[in-house]
C-alpha atoms as a PDB file:
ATOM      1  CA  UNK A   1      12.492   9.211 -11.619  1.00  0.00           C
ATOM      2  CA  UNK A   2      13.701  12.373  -9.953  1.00  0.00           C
ATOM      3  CA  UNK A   3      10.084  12.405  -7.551  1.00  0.00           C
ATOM      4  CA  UNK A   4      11.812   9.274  -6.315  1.00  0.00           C
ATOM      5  CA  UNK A   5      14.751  10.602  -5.643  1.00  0.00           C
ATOM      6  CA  UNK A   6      12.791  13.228  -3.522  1.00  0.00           C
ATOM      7  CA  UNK A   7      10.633  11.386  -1.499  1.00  0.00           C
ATOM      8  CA  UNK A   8      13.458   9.173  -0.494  1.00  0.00           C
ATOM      9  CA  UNK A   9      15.793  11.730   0.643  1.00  0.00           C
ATOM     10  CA  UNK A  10      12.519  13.694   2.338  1.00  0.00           C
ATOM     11  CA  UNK A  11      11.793  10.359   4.316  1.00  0.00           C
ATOM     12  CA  UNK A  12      15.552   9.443   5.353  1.00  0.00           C
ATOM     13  CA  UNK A  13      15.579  13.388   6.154  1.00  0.00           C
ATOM     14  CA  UNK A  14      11.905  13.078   8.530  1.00  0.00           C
ATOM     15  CA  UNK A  15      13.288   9.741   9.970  1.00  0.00           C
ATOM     16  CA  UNK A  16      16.816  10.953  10.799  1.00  0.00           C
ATOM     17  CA  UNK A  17      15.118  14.232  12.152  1.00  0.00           C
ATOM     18  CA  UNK A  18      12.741  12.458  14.805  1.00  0.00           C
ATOM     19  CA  UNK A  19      15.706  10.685  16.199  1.00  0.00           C
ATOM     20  CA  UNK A  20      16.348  14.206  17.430  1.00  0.00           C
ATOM     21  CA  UNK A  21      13.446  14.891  19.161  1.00  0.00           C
ATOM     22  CA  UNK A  22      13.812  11.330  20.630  1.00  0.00           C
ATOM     23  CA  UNK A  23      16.792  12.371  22.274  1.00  0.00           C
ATOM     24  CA  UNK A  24      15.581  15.382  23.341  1.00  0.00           C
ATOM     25  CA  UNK A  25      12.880  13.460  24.815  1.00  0.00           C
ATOM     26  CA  UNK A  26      15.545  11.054  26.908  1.00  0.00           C
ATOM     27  CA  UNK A  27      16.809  14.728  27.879  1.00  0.00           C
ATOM     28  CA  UNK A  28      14.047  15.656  29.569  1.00  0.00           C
ATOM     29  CA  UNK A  29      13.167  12.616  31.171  1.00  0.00           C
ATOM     30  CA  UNK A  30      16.757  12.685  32.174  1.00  0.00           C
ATOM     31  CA  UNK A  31      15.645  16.544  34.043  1.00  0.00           C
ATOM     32  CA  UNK A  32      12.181  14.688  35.464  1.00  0.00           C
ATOM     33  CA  UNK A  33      10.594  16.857  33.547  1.00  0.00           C
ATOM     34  CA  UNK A  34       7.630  14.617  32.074  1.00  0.00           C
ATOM     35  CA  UNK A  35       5.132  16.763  30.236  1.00  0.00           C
ATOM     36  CA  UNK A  36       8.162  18.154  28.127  1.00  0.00           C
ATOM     37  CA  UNK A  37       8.826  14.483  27.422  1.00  0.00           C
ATOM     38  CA  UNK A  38       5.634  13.616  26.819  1.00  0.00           C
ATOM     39  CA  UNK A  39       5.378  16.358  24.298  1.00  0.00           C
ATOM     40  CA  UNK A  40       8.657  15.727  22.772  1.00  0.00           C
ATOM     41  CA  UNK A  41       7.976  12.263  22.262  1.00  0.00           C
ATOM     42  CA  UNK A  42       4.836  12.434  20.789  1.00  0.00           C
ATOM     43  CA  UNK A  43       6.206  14.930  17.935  1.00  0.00           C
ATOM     44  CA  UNK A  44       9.114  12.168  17.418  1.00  0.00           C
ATOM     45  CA  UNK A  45       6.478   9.753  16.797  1.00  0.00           C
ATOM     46  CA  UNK A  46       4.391  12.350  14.458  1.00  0.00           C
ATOM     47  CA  UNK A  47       7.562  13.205  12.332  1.00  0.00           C
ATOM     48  CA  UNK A  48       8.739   9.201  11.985  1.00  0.00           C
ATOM     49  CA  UNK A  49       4.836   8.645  10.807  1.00  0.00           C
ATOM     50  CA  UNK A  50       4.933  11.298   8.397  1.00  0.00           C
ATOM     51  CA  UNK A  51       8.904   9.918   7.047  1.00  0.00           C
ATOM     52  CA  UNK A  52       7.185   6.260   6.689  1.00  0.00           C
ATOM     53  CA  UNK A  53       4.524   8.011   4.242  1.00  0.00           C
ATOM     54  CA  UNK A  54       7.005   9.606   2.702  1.00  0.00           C
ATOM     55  CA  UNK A  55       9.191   6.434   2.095  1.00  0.00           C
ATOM     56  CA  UNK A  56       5.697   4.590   0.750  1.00  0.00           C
ATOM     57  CA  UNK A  57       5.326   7.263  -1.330  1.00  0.00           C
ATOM     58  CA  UNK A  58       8.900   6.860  -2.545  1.00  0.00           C
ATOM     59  CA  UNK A  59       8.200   3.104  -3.114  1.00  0.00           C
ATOM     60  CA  UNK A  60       5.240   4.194  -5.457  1.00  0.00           C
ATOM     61  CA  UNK A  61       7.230   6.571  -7.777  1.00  0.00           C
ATOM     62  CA  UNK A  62       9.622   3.813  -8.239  1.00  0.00           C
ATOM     63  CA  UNK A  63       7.811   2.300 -11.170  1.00  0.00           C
END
């Protein structure tokens, strides 16, 4: 039951964290600067995959 407890906090945790890169990514776009952005966004997108594992995984130590 604890693992569950984990996973879930580790996913809110990976899905709250890529809204900061999102906004970073606004930030540059902001500056016109579009290969930072570009770069930016696409870890934002990496780390909200990785949170969405995370919360499956979550969803599979439930039981």
């Amino acid at each position: 039951m604890h693992r569950f407890y984990f996973f879930e906090l580790l996913a809110l945790a990976l899905i709250g964290g890529s809204m900061f890169f999102f906004k970073e990514s606004l930030e540059y776009l902001a500056e016109r600067d579009y290969v930072a952005a570009l770069l930016v966004l696409g870890i934002g997108v990496s780390v909200i995959s990785v949170g969405k594992e995370m919360a499956r995984l979550a969803l599979v130590q439930r039981d």
